[in-house]
PDB file of N, CA and C in Angstrom:
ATOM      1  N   UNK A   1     146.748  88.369  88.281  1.00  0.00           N
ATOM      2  CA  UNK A   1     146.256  89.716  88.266  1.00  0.00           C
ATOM      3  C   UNK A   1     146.231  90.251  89.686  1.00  0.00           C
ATOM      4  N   UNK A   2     146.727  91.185  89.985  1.00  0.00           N
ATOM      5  CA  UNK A   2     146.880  92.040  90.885  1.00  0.00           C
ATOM      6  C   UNK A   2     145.924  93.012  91.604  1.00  0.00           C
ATOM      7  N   UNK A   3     145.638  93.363  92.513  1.00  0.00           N
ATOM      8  CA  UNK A   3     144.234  94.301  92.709  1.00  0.00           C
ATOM      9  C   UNK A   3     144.023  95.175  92.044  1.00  0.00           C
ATOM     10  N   UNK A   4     142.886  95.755  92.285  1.00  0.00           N
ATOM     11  CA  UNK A   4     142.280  96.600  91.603  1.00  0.00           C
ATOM     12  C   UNK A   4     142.657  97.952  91.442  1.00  0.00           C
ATOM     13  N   UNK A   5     143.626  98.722  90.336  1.00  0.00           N
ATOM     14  CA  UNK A   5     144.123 100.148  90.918  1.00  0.00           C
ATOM     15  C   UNK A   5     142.689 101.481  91.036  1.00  0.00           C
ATOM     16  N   UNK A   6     141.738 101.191  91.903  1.00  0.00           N
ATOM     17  CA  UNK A   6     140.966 102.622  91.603  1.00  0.00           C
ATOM     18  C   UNK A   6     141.064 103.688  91.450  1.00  0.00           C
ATOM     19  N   UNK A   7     142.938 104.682  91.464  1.00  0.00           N
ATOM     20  CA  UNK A   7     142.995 105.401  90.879  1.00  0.00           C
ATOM     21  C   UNK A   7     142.333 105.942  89.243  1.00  0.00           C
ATOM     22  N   UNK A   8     142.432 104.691  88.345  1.00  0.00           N
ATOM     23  CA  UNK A   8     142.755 105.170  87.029  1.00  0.00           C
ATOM     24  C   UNK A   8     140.890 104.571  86.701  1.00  0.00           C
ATOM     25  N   UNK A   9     139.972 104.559  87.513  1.00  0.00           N
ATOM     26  CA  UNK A   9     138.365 104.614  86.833  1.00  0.00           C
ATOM     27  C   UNK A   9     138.221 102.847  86.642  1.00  0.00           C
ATOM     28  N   UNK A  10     137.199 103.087  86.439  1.00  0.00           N
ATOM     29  CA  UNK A  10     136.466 102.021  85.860  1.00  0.00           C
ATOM     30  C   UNK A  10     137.079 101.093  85.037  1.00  0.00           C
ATOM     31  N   UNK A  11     137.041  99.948  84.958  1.00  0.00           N
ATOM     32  CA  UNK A  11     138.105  99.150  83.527  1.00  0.00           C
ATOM     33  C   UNK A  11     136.946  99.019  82.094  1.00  0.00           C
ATOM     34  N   UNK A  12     136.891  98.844  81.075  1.00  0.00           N
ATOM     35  CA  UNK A  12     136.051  98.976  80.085  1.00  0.00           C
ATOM     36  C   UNK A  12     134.828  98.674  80.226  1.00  0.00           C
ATOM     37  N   UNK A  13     134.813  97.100  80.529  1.00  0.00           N
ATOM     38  CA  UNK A  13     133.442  95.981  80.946  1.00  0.00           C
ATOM     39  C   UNK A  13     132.752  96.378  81.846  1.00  0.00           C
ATOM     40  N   UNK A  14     133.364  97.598  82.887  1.00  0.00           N
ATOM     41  CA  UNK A  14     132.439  98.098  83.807  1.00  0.00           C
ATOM     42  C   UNK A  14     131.540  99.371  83.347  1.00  0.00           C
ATOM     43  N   UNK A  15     132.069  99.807  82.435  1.00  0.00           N
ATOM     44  CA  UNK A  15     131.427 101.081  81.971  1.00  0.00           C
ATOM     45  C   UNK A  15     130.214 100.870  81.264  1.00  0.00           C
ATOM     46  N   UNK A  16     129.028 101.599  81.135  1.00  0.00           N
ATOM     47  CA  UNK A  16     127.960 101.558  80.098  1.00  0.00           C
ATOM     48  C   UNK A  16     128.228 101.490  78.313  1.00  0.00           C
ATOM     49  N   UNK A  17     128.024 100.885  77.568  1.00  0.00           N
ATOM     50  CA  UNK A  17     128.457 100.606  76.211  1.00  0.00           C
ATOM     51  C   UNK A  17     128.027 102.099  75.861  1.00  0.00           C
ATOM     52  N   UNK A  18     129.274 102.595  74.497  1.00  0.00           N
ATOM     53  CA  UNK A  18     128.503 103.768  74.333  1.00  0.00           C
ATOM     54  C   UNK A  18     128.676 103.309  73.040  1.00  0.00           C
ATOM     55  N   UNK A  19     127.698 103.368  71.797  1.00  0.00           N
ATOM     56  CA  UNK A  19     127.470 102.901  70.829  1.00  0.00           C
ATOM     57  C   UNK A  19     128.566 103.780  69.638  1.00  0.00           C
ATOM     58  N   UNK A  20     128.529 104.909  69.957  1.00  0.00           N
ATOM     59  CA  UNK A  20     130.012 105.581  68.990  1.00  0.00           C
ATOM     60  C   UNK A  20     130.904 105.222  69.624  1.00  0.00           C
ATOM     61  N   UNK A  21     131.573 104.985  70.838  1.00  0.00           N
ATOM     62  CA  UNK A  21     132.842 104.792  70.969  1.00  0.00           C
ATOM     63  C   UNK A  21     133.006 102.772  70.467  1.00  0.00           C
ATOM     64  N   UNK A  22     131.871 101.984  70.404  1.00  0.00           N
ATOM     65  CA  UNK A  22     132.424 100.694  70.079  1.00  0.00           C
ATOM     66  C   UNK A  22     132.159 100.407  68.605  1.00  0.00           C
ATOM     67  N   UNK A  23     131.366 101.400  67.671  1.00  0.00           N
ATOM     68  CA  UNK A  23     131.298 101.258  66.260  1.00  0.00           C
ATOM     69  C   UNK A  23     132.215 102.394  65.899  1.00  0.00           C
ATOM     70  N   UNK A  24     132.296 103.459  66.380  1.00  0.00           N
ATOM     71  CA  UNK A  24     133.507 104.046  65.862  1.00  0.00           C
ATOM     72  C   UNK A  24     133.014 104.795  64.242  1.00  0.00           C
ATOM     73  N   UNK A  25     134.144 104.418  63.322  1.00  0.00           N
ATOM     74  CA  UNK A  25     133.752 104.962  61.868  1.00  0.00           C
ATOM     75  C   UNK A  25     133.581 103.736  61.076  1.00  0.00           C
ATOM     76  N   UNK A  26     133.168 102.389  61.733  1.00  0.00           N
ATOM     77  CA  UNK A  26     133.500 101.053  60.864  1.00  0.00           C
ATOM     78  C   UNK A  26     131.536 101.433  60.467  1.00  0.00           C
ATOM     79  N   UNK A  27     131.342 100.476  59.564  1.00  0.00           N
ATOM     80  CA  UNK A  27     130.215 100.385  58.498  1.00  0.00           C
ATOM     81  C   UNK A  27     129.280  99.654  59.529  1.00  0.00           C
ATOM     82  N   UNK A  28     128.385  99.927  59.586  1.00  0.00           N
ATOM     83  CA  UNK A  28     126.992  99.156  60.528  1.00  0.00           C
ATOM     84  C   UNK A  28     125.768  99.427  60.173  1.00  0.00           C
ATOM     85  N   UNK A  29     124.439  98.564  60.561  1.00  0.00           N
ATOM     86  CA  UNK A  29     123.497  98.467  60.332  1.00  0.00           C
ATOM     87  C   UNK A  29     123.068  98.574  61.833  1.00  0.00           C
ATOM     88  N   UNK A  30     121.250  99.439  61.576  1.00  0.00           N
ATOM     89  CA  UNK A  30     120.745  99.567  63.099  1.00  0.00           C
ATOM     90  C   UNK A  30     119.136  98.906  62.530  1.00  0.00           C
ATOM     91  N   UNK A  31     118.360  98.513  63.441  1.00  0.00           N
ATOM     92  CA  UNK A  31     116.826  97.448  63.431  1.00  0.00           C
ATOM     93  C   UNK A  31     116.139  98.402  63.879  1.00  0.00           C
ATOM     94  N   UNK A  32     115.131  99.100  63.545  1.00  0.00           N
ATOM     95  CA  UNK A  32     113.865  99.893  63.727  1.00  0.00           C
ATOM     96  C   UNK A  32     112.879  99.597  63.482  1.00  0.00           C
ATOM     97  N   UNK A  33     111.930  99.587  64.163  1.00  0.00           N
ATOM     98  CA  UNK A  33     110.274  99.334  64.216  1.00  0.00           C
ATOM     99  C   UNK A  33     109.858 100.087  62.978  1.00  0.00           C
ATOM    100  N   UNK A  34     109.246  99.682  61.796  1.00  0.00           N
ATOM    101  CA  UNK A  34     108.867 100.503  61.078  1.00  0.00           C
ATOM    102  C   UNK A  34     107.111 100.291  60.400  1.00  0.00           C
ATOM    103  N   UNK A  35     106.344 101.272  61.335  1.00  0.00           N
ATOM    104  CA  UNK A  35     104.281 100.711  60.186  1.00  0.00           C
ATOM    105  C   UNK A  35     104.417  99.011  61.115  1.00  0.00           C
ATOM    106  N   UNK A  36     104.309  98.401  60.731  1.00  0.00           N
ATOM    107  CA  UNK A  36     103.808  96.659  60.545  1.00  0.00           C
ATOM    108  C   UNK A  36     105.344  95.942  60.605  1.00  0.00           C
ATOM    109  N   UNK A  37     106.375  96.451  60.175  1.00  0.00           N
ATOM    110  CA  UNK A  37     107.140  95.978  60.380  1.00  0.00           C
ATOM    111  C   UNK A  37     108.941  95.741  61.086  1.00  0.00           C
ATOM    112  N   UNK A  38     109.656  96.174  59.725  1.00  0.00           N
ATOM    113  CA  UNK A  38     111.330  96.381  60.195  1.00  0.00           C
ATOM    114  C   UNK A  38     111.773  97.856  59.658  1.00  0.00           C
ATOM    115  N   UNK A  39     112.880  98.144  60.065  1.00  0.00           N
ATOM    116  CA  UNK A  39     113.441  98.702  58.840  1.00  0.00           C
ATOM    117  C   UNK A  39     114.816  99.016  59.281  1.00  0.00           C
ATOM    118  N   UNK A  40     115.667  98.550  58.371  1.00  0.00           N
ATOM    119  CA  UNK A  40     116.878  98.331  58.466  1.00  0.00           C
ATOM    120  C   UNK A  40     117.762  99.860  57.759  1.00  0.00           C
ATOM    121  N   UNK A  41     118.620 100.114  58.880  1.00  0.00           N
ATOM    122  CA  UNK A  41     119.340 101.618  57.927  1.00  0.00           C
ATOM    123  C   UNK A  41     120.689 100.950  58.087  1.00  0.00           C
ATOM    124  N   UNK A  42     121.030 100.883  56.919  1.00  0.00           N
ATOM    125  CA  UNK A  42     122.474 100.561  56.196  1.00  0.00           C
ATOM    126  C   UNK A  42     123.418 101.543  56.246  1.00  0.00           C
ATOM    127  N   UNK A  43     124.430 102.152  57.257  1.00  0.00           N
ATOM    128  CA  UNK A  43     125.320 103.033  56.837  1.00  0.00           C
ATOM    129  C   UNK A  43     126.788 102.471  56.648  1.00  0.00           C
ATOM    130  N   UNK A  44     127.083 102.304  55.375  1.00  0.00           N
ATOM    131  CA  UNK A  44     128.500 101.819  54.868  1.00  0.00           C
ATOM    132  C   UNK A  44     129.837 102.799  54.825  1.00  0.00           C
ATOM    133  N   UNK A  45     131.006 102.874  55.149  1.00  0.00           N
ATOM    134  CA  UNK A  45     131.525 103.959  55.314  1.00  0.00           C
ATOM    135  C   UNK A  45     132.021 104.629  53.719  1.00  0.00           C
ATOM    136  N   UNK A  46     131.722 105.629  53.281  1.00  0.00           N
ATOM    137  CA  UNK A  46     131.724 106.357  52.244  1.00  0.00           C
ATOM    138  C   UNK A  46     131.013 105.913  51.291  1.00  0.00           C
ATOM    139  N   UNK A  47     129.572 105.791  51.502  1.00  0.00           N
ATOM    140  CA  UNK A  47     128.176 105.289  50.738  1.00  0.00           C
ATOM    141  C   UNK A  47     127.050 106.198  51.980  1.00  0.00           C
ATOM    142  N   UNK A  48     125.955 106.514  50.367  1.00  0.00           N
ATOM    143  CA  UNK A  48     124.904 106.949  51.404  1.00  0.00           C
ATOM    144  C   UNK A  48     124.158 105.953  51.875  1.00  0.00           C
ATOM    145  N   UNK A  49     123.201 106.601  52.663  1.00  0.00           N
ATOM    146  CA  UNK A  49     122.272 105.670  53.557  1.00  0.00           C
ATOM    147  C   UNK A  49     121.410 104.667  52.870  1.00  0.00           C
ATOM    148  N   UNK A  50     121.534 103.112  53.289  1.00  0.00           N
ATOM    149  CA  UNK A  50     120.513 102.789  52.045  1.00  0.00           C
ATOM    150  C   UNK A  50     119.507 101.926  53.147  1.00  0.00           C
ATOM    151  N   UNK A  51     118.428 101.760  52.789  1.00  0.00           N
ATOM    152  CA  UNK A  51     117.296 101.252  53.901  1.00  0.00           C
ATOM    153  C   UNK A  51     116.244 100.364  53.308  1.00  0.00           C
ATOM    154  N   UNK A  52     116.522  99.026  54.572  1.00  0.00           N
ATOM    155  CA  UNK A  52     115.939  97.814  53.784  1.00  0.00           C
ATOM    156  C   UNK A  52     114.515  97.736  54.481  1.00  0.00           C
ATOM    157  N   UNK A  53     113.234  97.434  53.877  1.00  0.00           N
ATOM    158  CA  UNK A  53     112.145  97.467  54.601  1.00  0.00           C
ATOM    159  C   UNK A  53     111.886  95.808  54.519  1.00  0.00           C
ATOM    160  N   UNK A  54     111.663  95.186  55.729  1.00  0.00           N
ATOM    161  CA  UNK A  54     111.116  94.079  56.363  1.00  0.00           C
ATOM    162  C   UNK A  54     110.119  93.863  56.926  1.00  0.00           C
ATOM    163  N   UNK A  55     109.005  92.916  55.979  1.00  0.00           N
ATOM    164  CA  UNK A  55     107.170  92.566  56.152  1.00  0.00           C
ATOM    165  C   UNK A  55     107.454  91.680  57.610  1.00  0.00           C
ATOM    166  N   UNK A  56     108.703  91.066  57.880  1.00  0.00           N
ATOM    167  CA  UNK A  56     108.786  89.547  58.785  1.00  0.00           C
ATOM    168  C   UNK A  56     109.427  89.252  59.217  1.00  0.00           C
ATOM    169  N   UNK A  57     109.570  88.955  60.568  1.00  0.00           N
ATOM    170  CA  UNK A  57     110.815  88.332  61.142  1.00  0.00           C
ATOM    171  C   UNK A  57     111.624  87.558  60.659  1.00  0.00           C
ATOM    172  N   UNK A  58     111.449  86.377  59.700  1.00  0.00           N
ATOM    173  CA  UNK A  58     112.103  86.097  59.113  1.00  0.00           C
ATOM    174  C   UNK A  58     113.014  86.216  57.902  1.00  0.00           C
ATOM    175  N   UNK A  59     112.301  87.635  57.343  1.00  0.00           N
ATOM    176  CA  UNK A  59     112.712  88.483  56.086  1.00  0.00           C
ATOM    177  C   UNK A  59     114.116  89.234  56.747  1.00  0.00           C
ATOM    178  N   UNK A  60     113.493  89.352  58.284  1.00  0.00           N
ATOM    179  CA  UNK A  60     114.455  90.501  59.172  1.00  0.00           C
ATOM    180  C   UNK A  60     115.478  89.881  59.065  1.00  0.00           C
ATOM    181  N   UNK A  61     115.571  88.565  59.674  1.00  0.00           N
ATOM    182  CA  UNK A  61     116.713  88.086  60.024  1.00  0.00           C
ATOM    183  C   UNK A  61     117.973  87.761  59.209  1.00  0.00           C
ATOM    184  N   UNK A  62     116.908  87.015  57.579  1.00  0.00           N
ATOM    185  CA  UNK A  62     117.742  86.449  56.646  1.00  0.00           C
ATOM    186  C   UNK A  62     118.973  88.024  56.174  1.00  0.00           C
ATOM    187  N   UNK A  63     118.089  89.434  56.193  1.00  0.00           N
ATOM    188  CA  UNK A  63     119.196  90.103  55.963  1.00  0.00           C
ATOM    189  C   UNK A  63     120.002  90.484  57.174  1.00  0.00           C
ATOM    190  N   UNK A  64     119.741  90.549  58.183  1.00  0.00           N
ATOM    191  CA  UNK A  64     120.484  90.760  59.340  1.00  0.00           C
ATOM    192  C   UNK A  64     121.632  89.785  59.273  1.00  0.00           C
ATOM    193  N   UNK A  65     121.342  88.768  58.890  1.00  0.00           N
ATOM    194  CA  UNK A  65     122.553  88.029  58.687  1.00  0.00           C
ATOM    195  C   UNK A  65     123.592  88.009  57.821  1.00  0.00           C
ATOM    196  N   UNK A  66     122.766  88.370  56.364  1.00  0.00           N
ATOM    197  CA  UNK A  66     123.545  88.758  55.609  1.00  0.00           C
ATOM    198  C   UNK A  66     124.821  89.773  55.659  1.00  0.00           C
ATOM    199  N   UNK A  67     124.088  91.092  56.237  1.00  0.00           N
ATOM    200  CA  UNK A  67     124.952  92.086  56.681  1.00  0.00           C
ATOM    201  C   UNK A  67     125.989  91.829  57.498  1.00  0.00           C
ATOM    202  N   UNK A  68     125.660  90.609  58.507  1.00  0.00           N
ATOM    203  CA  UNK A  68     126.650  90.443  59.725  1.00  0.00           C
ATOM    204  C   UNK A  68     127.880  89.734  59.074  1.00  0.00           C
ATOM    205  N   UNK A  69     127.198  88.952  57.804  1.00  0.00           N
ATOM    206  CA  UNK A  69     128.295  88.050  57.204  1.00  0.00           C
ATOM    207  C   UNK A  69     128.963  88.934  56.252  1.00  0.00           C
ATOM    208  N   UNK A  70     128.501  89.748  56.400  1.00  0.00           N
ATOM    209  CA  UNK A  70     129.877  90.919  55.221  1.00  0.00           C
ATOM    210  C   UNK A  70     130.793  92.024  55.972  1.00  0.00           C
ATOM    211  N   UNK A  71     130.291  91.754  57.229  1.00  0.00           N
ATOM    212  CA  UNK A  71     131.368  92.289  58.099  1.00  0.00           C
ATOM    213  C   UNK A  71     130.705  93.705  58.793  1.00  0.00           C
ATOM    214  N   UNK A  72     129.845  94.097  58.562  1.00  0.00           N
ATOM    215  CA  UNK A  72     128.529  95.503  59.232  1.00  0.00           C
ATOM    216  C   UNK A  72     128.516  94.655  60.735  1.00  0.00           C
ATOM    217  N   UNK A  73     128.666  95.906  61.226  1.00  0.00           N
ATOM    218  CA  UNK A  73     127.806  95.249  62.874  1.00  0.00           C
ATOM    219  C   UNK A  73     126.605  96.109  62.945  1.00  0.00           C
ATOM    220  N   UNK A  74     126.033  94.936  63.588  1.00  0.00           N
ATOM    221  CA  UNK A  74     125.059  94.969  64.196  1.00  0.00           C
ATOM    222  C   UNK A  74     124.858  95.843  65.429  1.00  0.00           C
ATOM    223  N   UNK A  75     123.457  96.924  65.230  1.00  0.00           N
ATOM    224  CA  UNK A  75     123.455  97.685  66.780  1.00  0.00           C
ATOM    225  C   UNK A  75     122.067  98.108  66.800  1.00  0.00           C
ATOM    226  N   UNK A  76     120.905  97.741  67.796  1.00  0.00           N
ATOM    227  CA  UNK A  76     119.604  98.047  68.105  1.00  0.00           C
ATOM    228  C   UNK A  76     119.735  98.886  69.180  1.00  0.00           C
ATOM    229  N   UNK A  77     119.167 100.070  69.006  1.00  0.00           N
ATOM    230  CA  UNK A  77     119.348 101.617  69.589  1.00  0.00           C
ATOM    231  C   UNK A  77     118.166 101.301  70.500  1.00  0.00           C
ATOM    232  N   UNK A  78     117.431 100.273  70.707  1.00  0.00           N
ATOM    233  CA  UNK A  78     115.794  99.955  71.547  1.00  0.00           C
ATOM    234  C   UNK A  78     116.397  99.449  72.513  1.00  0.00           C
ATOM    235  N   UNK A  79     117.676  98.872  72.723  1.00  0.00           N
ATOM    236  CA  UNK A  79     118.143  98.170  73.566  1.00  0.00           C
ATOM    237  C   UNK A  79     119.058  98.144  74.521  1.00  0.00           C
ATOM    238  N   UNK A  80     119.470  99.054  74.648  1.00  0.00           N
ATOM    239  CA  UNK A  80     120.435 100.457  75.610  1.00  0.00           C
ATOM    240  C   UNK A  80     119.114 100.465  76.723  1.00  0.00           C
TER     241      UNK A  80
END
C-alpha cells in the first residue's frame, strides 16, 4: 500500500459511523430503555413496526440474538 492520497478525504474507518448510510434499507432492530426495562423496535423491510418489550437482561438478549440470527442488525442509538 502506497501513501496516503489526501486529496480524495478521509478513507471509510476514519469517518464517524453514520447509522443510515451502514444499515441502509436492510431490516434491523434498535435497544431502548423502556419504564423498568427494554424495548426492542423491529423494523423489517416491507412490514410494519413490531415492538418487543423486555422485563430482563436476559429476556433482552435471548431475543437480540434471535434477531441477529435471522439476519436484522443490530444498532443502539445510546451509543453514538
Amino acid at each position: 500500500m502506497g501513501p496516503r492520497d489526501l486529496r480524495r478525504g478521509a478513507k471509510p474507518y476514519e469517518r464517524p459511523a453514520d447509522p443510515r448510510e451502514i444499515i441502509g434499507r436492510k431490516s434491523h432492530f434498535t435497544v431502548e430503555r423502556f419504564g423498568n426495562g427494554w424495548a426492542i423496535n423491529v423494523r423489517r423491510v416491507g412490514c410494519p413496526l413490531e415492538t418487543i418489550i423486555c422485563k430482563s437482561p436476559g429476556e433482552l438478549n435471548q431475543h437480540r440474538m434471535k434477531l441477529s440470527a435471522d439476519g436484522l442488525i443490530g444498532y443502539n442509538p445510546g451509543a453514538l
